[in-house]
Protein backbone atom coordinates (compact mmCIF):
# COMPACT_ATOMS: atom_id res chain seq x y z
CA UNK A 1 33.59 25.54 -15.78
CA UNK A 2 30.67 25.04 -17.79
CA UNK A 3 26.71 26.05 -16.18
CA UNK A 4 25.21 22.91 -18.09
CA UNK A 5 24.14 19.99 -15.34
CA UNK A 6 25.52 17.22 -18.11
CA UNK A 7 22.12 15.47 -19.18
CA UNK A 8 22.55 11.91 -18.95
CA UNK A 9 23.76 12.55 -15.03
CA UNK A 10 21.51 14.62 -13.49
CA UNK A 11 23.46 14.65 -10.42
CA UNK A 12 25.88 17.68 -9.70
CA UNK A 13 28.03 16.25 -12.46
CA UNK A 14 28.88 19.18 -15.16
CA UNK A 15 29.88 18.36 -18.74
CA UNK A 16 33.40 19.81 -20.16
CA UNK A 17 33.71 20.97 -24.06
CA UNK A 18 35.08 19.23 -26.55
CA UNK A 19 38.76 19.33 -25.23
CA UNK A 20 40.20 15.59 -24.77
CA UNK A 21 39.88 14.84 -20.93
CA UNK A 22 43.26 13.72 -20.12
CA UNK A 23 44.54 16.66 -18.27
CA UNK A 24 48.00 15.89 -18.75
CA UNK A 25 50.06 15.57 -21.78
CA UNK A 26 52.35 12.46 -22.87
CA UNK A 27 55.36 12.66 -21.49
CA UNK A 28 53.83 13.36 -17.71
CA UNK A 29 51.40 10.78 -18.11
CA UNK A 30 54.26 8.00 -19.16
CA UNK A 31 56.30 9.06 -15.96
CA UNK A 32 53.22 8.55 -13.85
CA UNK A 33 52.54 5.04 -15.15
CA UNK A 34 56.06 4.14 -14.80
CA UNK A 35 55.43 5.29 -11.00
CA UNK A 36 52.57 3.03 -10.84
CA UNK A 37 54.36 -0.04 -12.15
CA UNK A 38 57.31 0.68 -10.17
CA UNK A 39 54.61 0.26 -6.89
CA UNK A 40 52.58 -2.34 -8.73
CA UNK A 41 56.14 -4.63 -8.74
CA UNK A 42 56.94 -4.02 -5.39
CA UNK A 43 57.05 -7.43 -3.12
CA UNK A 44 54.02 -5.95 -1.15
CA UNK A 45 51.74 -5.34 -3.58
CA UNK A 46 53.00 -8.81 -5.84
CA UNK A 47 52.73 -10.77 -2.23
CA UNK A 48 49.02 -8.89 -1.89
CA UNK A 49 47.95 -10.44 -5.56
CA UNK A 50 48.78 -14.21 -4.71
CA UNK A 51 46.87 -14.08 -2.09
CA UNK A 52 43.63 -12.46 -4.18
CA UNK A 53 44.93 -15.68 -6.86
CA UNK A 54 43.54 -18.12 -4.68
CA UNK A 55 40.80 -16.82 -3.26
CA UNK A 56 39.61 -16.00 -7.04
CA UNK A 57 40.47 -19.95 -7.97
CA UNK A 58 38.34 -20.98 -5.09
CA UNK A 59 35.26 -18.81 -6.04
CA UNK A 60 35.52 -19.89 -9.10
CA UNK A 61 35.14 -23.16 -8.82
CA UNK A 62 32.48 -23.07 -6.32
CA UNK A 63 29.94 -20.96 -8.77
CA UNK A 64 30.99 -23.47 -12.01
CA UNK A 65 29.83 -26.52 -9.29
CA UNK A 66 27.02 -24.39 -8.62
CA UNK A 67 25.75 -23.95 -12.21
CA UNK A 68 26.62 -27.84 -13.07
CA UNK A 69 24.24 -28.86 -9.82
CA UNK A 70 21.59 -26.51 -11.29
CA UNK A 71 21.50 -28.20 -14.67
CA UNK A 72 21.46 -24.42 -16.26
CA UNK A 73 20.54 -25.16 -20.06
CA UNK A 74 20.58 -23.13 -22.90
CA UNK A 75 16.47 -22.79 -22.93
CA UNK A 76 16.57 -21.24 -19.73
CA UNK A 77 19.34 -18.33 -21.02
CA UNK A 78 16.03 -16.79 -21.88
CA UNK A 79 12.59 -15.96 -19.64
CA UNK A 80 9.25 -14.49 -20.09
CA UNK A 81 6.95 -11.66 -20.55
CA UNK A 82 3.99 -10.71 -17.86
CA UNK A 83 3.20 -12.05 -15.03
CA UNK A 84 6.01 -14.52 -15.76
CA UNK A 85 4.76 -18.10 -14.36
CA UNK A 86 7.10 -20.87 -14.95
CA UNK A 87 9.37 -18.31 -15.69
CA UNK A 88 12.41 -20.86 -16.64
CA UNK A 89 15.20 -18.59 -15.98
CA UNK A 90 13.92 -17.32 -13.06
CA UNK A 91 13.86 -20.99 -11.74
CA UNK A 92 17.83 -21.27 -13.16
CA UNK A 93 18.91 -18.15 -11.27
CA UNK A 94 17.34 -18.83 -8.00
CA UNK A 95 18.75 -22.42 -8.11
CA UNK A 96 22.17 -21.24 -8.95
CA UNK A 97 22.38 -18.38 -6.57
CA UNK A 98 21.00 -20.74 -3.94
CA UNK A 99 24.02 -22.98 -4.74
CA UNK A 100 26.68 -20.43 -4.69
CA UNK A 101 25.52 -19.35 -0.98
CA UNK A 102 24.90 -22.15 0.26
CA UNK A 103 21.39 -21.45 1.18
CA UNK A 104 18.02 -23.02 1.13
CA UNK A 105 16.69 -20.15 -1.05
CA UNK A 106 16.82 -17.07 -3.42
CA UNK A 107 14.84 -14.50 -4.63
CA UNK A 108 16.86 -12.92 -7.51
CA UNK A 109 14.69 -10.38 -9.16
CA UNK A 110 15.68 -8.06 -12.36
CA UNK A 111 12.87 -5.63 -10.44
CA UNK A 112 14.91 -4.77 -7.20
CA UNK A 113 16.30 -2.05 -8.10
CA UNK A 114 19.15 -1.56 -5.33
CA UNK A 115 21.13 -3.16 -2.47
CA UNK A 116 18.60 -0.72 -0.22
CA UNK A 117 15.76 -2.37 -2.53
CA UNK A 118 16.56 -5.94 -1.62
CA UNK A 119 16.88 -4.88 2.20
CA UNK A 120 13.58 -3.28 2.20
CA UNK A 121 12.19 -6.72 1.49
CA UNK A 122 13.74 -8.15 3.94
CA UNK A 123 13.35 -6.10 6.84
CA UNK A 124 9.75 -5.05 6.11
CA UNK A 125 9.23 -9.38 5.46
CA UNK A 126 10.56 -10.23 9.10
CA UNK A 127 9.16 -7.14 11.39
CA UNK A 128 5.91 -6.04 12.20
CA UNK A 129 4.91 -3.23 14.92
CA UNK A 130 6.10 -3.87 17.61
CA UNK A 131 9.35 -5.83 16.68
CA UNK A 132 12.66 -3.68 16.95
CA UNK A 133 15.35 -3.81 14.68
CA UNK A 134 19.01 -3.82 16.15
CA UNK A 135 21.95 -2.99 14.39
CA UNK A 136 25.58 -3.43 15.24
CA UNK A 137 27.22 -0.17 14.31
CA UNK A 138 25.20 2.81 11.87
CA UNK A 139 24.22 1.81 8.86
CA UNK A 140 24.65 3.49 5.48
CA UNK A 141 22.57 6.89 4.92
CA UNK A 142 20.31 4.95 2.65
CA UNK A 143 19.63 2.75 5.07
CA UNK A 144 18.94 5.08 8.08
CA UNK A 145 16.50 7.61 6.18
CA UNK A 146 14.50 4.11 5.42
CA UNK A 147 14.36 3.24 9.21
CA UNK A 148 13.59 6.62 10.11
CA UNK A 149 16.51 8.21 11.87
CA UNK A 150 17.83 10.43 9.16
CA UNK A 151 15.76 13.46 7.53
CA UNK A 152 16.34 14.80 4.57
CA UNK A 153 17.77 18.05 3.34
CA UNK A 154 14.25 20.09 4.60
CA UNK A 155 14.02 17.95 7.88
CA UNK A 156 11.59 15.26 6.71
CA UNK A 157 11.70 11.75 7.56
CA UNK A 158 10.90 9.73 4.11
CA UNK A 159 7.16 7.85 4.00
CA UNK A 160 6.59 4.30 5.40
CA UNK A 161 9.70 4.38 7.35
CA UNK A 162 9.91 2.00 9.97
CA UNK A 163 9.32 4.76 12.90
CA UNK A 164 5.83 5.43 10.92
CA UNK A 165 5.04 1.62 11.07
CA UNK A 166 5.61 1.68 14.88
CA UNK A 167 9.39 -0.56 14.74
CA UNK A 168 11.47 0.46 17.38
CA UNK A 169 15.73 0.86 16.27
CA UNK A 170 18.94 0.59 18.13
CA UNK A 171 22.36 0.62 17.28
CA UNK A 172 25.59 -1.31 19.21
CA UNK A 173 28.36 0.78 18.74
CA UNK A 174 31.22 -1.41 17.05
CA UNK A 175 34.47 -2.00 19.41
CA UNK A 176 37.41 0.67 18.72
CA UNK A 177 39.79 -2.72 18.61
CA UNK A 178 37.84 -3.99 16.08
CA UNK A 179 39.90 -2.79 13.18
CA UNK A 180 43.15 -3.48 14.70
CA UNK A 181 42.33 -7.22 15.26
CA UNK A 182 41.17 -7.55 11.64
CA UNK A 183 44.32 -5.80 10.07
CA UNK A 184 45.95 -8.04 12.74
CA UNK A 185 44.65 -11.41 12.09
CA UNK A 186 45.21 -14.59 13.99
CA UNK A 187 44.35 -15.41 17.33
CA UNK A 188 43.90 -11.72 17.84
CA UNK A 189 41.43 -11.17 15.74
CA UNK A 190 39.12 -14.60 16.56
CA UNK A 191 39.65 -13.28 20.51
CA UNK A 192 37.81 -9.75 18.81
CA UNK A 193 35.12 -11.74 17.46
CA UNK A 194 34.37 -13.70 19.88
CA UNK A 195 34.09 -10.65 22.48
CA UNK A 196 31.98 -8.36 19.48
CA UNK A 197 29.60 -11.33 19.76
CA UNK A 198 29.08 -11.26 23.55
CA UNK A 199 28.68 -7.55 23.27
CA UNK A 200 26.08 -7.83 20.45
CA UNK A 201 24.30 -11.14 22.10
CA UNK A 202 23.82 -9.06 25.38
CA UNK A 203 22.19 -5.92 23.70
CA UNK A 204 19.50 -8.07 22.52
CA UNK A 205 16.02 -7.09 24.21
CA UNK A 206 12.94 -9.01 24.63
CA UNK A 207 11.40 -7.00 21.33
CA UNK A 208 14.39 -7.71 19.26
CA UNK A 209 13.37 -9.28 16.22
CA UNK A 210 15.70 -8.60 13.86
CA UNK A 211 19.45 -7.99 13.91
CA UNK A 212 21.26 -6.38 11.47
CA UNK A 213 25.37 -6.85 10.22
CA UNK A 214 26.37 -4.14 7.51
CA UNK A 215 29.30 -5.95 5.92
CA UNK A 216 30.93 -3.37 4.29
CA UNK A 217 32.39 0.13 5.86
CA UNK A 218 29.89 2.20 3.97
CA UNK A 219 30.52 5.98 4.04
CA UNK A 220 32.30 5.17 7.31
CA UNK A 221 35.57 4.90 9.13
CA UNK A 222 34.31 2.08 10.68
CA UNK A 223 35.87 -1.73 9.54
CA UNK A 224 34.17 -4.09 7.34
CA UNK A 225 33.12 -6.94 9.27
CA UNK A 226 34.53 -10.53 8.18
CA UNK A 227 32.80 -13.44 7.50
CA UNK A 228 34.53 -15.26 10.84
CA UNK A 229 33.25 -12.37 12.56
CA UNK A 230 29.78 -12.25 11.44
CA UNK A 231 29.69 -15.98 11.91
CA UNK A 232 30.72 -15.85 15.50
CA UNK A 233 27.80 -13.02 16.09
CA UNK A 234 25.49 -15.28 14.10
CA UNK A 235 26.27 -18.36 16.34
CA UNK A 236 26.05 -16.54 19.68
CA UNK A 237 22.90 -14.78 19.36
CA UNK A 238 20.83 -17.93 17.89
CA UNK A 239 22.20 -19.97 20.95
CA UNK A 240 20.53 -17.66 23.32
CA UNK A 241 18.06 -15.82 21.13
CA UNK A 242 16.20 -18.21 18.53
CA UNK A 243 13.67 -16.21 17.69
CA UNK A 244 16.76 -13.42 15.88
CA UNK A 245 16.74 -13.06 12.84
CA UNK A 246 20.19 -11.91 11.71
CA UNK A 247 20.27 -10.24 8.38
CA UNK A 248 23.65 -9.38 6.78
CA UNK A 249 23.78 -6.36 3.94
CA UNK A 250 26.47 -7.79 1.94
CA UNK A 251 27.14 -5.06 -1.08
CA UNK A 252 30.45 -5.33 -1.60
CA UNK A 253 31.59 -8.07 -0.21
CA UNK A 254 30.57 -11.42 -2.26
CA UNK A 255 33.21 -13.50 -3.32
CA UNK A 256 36.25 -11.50 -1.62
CA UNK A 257 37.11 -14.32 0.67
CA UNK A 258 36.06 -17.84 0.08
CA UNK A 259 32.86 -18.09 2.72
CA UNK A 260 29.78 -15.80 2.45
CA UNK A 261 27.85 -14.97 5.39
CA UNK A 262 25.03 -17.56 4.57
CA UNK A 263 27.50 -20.16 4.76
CA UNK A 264 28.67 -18.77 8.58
CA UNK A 265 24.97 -19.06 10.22
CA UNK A 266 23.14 -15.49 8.55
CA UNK A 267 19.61 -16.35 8.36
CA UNK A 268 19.47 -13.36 4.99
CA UNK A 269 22.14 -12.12 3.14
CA UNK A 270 21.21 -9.24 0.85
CA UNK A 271 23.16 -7.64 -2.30
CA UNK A 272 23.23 -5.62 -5.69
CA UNK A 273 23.87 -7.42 -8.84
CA UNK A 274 25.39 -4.19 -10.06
CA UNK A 275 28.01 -4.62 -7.37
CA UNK A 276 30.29 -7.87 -6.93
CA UNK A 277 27.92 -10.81 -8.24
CA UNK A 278 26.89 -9.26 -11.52
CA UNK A 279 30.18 -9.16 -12.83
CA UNK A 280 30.12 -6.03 -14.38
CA UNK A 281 27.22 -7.63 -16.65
CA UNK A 282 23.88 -8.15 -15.28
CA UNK A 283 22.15 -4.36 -16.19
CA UNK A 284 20.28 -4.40 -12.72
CA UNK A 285 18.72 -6.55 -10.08
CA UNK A 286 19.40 -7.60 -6.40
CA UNK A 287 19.14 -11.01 -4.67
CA UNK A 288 18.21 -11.99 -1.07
CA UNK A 289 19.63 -15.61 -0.49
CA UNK A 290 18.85 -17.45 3.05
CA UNK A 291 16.17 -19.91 5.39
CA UNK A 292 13.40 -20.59 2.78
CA UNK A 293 10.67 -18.85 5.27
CA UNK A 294 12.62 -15.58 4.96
CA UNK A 295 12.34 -15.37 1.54
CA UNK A 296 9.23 -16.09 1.08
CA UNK A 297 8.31 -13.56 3.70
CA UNK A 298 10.54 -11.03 1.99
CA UNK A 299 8.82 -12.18 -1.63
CA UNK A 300 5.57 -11.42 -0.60
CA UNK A 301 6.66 -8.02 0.60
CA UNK A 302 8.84 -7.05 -2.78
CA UNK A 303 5.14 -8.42 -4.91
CA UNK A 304 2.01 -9.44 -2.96
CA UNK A 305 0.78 -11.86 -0.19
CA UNK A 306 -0.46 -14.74 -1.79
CA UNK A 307 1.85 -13.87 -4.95
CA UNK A 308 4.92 -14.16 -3.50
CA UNK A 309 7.77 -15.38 -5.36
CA UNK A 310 5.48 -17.23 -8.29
CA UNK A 311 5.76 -14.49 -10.39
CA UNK A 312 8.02 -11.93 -11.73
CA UNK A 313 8.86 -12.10 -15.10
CA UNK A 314 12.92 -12.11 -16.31
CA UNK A 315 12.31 -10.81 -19.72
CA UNK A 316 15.66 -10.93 -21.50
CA UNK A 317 18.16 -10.41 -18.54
CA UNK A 318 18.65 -14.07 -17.81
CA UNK A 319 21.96 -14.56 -19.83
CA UNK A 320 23.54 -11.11 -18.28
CA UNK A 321 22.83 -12.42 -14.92
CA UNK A 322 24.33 -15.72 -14.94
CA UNK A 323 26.94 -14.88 -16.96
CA UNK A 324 27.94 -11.75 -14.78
CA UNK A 325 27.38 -14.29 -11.70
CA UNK A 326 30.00 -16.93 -13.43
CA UNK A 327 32.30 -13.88 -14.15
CA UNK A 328 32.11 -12.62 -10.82
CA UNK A 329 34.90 -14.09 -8.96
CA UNK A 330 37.10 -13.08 -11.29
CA UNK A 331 36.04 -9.39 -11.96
CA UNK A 332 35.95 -9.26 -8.28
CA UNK A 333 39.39 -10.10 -8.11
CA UNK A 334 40.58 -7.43 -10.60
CA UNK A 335 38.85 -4.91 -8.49
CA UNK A 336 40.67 -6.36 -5.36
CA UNK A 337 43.88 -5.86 -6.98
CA UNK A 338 43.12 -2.27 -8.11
CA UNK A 339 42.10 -1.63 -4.59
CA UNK A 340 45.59 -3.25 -3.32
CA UNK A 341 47.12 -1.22 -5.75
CA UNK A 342 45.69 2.20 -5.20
CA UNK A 343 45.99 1.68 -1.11
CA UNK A 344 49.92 1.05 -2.04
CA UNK A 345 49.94 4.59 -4.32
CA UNK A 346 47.94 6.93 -1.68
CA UNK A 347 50.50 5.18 0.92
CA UNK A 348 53.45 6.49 -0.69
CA UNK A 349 52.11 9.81 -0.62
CA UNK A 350 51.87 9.37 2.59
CA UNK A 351 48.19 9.52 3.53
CA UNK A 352 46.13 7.18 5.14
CA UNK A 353 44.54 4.06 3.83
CA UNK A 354 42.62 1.84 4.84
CA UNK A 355 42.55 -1.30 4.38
CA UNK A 356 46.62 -1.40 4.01
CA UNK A 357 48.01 -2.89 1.09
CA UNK A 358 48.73 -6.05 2.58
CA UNK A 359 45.44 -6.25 5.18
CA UNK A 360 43.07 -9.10 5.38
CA UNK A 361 39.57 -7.84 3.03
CA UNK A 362 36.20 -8.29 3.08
CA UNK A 363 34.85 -5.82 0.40
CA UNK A 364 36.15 -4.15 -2.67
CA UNK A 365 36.59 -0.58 -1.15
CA UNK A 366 39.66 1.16 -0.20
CA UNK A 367 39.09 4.07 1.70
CA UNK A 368 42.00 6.96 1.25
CA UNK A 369 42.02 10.04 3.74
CA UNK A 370 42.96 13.14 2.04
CA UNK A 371 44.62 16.41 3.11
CA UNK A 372 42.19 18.70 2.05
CA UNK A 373 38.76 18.46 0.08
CA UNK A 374 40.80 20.19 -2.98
CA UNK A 375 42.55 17.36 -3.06
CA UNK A 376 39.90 14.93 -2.91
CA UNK A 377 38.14 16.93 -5.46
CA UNK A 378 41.18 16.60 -7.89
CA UNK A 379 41.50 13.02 -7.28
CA UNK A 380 37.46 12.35 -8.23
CA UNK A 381 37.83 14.46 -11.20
CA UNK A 382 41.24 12.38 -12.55
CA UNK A 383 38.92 9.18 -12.15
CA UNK A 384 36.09 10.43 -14.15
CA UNK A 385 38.49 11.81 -16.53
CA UNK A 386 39.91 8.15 -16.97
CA UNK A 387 36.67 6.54 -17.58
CA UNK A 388 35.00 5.02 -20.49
CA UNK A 389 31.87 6.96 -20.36
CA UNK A 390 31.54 10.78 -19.35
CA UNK A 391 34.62 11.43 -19.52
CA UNK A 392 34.15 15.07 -20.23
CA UNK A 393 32.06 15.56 -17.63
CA UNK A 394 33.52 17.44 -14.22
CA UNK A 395 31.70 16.12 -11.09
CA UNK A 396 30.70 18.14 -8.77
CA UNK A 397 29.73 18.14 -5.00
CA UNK A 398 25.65 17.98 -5.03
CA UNK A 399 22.54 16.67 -2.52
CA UNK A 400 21.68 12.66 -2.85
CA UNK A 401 18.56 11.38 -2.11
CA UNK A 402 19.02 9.29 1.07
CA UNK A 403 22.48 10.88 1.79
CA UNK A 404 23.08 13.53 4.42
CA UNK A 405 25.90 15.34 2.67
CA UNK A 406 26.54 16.48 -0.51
CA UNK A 407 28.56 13.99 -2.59
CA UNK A 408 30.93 13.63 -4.98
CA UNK A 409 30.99 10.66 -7.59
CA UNK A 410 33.45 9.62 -10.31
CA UNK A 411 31.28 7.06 -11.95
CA UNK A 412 31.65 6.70 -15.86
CA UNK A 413 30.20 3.34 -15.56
CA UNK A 414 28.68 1.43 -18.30
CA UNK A 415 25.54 0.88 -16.32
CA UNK A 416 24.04 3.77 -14.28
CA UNK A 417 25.70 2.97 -10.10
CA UNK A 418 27.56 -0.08 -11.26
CA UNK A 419 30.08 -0.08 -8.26
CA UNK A 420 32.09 -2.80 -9.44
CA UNK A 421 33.06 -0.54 -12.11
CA UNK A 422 35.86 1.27 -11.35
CA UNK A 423 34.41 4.32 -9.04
CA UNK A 424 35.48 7.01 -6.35
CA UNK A 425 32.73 8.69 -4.22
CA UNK A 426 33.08 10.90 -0.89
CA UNK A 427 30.57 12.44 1.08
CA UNK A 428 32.20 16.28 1.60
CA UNK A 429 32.86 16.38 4.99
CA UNK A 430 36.11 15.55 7.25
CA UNK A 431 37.93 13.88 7.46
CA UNK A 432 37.66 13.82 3.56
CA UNK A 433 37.86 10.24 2.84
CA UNK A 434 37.16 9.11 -0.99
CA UNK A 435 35.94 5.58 -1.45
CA UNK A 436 37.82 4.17 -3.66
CA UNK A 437 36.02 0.48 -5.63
CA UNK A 438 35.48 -1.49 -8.55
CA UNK A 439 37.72 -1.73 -11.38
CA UNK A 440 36.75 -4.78 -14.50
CA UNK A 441 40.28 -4.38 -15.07
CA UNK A 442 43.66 -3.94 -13.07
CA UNK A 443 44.94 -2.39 -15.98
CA UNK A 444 42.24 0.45 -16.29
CA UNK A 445 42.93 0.99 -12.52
CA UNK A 446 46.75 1.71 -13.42
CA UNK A 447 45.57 3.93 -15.65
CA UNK A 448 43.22 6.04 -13.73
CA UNK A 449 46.21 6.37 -10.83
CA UNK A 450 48.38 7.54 -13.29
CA UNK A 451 45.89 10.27 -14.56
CA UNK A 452 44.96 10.94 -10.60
CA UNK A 453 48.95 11.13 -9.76
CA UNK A 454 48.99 13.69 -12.68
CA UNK A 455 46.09 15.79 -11.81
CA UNK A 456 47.88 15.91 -8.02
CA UNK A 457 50.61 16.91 -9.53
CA UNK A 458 49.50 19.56 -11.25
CA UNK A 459 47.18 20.61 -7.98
CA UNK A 460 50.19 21.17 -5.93
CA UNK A 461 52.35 23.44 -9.01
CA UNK A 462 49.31 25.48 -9.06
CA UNK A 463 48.75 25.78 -5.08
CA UNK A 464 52.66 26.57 -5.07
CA UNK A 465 52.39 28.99 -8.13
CA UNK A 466 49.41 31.23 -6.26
CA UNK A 467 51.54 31.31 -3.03
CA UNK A 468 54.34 32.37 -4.53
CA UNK A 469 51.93 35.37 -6.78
C-alpha cells in the first residue's frame, strides 16, 4: 500500500504504482464476464429491461416536447459573463426544466453547487424562526448536520444551522410495511400510501411550516419513496394543512418512472445536475423546480433579496446542461439496468439486495448487504479499479464533511461526485451495505462486476489460503 493521499482526491483515496489496475489476468476475467452475461440473459433480468424500455421512451419524449415548447435556439446554447442580466440561456434552461416538471418555475443555477446546495435554498426560502421543519423519516447526513442534529467528528454543530436560527425539527418515523408494499405493488402498496399519508398528515403541528420527503434511501435501509406515494402525502396534508409546504429532495430519482413529484402535488422538488438530469454532461449545477413563490423565495436566499433570480450569469455551461438534460432519460436508463443487473449478481451470491432485480424503482441505487467490511472493501476497490479515471488509485475508508462515519467511495468519475457515473460508496458501519449507482453505460457496468466477481474471488482463495497456514 502506498503512504501518498493520491492528489487529485484528497479524500482517503491512495494512489497505486504504475502496475495496470486490473487485478486479475485474462483468462479469469473472460470467465467472470461470461458469468455476468449468463445473469444478464436470464428471463429476470431481460423481463427487468423492458420494463426500464418504456419508461426511458416515455421520458424521452416528454423532455424533446419540453425543449420544442421552449423554442430553445441555437443563440441561447451560449450565456453571459457578470452579473448576467438577460442572461439568454438562463431564460432557455429555466423554461425547459419548468416544462419537463411540470411546474410553474425553475431556478437552475451553474452556482449551486450540490443537491444539499439547492435544499439550502429552499428550506432557508420557506422558514423563518419560529417555523418547524418536519420530516418523514431521517434525512441524509448532509442534510442533518445542516439542520442541526448531527455534529461533526469534534462534537460541533456546523454554523447557521437551523437550531442556531431558532427552527424547530421533527422526524416521522417511516412504516416498517413500507418496503414490502412497494416491492409488492398493487392494491397493496396504494393501501400503504394512503395510511403513510394519514400518519404524516396527523404529525403535523400548529408550527409546521415545512414538510420534508427524501426520495431516495440515502445511506439508509430505509425504502425510496414513490412518486404515488409522495403524491398521496402531498394531497393529504394540503387538504387539511394549506399553509405546508412540502418539499421533496429528489437526487436520484428524476426520470426513473414516468411522473416526478412536481407533477403529484410537491410544492419544491430539489436535485443535482451531476446526478440523473445532467446526463452525465452538465459539469455542475442544481435546480429547484415548483409554485413560482417558492422559487423566488428560495432565489433570493441562493443571491440576494431584491436580486433574486434576475441575475446569475451561465457563462459557457448552457449547451452541457441542456444537452445532459435531453440525454438524461436515456443515461438514466443505462444506470437502471446496471443497477438491475448488479442486484441480480450480488443475489446469486446470495446476499441481500435491495431493490430486487425485478422490484418496482424510484432511484438509481441498489443497495447490496455484505458479509463482512473486507468484503465490501474488495468490492469498492474492483469498481475503482474498473473506472475511467483513477484507476490506480486504492480507496480507502476516511472522515467526510457532513457524514458521521468514515466512508468509502469508488468514484473515477469524469466530473468530481458525478453519481450518475458509475459509483459504489458505504459508510463503514453494519450492516455493511455498499451503494451501488450510476453507470453511462450497461456495458461498463458488466465490466466492473466482472472485475468485482474477480477481486471476490480472489478475497476468498486468500481468506482460505491464511486459514489453512
Amino acid at each position: 500500500m502506498n503512504d501518498g493521499i493520491h492528489p487529485a482526491s484528497g479524500d482517503g483515496r491512495r494512489a497505486g504504482g504504475d502496475e495496470h489496475p486490473a487485478g486479475a489476468d485474462e483468462p479469469q476475467m473472460r470467465e467472470a464476464l461470461a458469468r455476468v452475461e449468463a445473469i444478464r440473459e436470464s428471463r429476470q433480468v431481460q423481463q427487468a429491461w423492458r420494463a426500464v424500455d418504456e419508461v426511458v421512451r416515455e421520458n424521452q419524449r416528454r423532455v424533446l416536447d419540453a425543449f420544442q415548447r421552449a423554442g430553445v435556439a441555437q443563440y441561447q446554447l451560449a450565456g453571459t459573463s457578470g452579473y448576467g442580466y438577460n442572461d439568454p440561456a438562463r431564460q432557455a434552461v429555466e423554461a425547459v426544466y419548468a416544462y419537463v416538471f411540470g411546474a410553474e418555475a425553475a431556478l437552475v443555477r451553474p452556482q449551486i453547487v450540490s443537491g444539499t446546495h439547492a435544499l439550502a435554498a429552499a428550506i432557508f426560502g420557506v422558514l423563518r424562526p419560529g417555523d418547524e421543519l418536519l420530516a418523514l423519516g431521517r434525512p441524509y447526513d448532509t442534510l442533518t448536520t445542516l439542520i442541526g442534529v448531527t455534529p461533526d467528528a469534534r462534537g460541533r454543530l456546523a454554523p447557521g444551522n437551523l437550531r442556531e436560527w431558532g427552527i424547530g425539527y421533527r422526524e416521522v418515523p417511516i412504516p416498517p410495511g413500507l418496503a414490502r408494499a412497494v416491492a409488492a405493488g398493487g392494491p397493496r402498496a396504494e393501501d400503504e400510501y394512503a395510511r403513510l399519508a394519514r400518519t404524516v398528515e396527523a404529525a403535523i403541528g400548529p408550527r409546521t411550516r415545512l414538510l420534508l420527503l427524501q426520495r431516495s434511501r440515502g445511506y439508509s435501509q430505509r425504502p425510496s419513496l414513490p412518486v404515488a406515494a409522495i403524491g398521496e402525502v402531498a394531497q393529504a396534508v394540503h387538504a387539511r394543512h394549506p399553509q405546508v409546504v412540502v418539499l421533496v429532495d429528489n437526487c436520484y430519482g428524476e426520470f426513473v418512472e414516468v411522473t416526478e413529484p412536481s407533477m403529484a402535488g410537491a410544492d419544491l422538488v430539489a436535485g443535482s445536475l451531476i446526478k440523473n438530469p445532467g446526463g452525465g454532461l452538465a459539469p455542475g449545477g442544481g435546480y429547484l423546480v415548483g409554485r413560482q413563490d417558492l422559487i423566488e423565495g428560495a432565489a433570493a436566499h441562493l443571491t440576494a433579496p431584491g436580486l433574486g433570480r434576475e441575475i446569475g450569469p451561465f457563462h459557457d455551461f448552457a449547451r452541457l446542461i441542456l444537452q445532459g438534460l435531453f440525454l438524461a432519460p436515456h443515461i438514466v436508463g443505462e444506470a437502471l439496468r446496471g443497477a438491475i443487473l448488479a442486484a441480480a449478481y450480488f443475489q446469486s451470491l446470495g446476499w441481500p439486495v435491495d431493490p430486487r432485480p425485478g422490484d418496482p424503482r424510484t432511484d438509481i441505487i441498489q443497495a447490496i448487504q455484505f458479509p463482512s467490511a473486507l468484503a465490501l472493501l474488495a468490492a469498492v476497490r474492483a469498481v475503482q479499479s474498473a473506472s475511467p479515471i483513477d484507476a490506480r488509485v486504492r480507496p480507502e475508508p476516511a472522515p467526510m464533511p457532513g457524514y458521521s462515519d468514515p466512508v468509502v467511495m469508488a468514484a473515477g468519475t469524469f466530473i468530481q461526485g458525478a453519481s450518475l457515473e458509475l459509483t459504489a460508496d458505504a459508510p463503514l458501519r453494519p450492516p455493511f451495505t455498499l451503494f451501488w449507482q450510476g453507470g453511462l453505460t450497461r456495458e461498463h457496468v458488466e465490466i466492473a462486476l466482472a472485475r468485482v466477481a474477480c477481486t471476490l474471488d480472489q478475497e476468498l482463495v486468500t481468506r482460505s489460503e491464511g486459514r489453512e497456514g
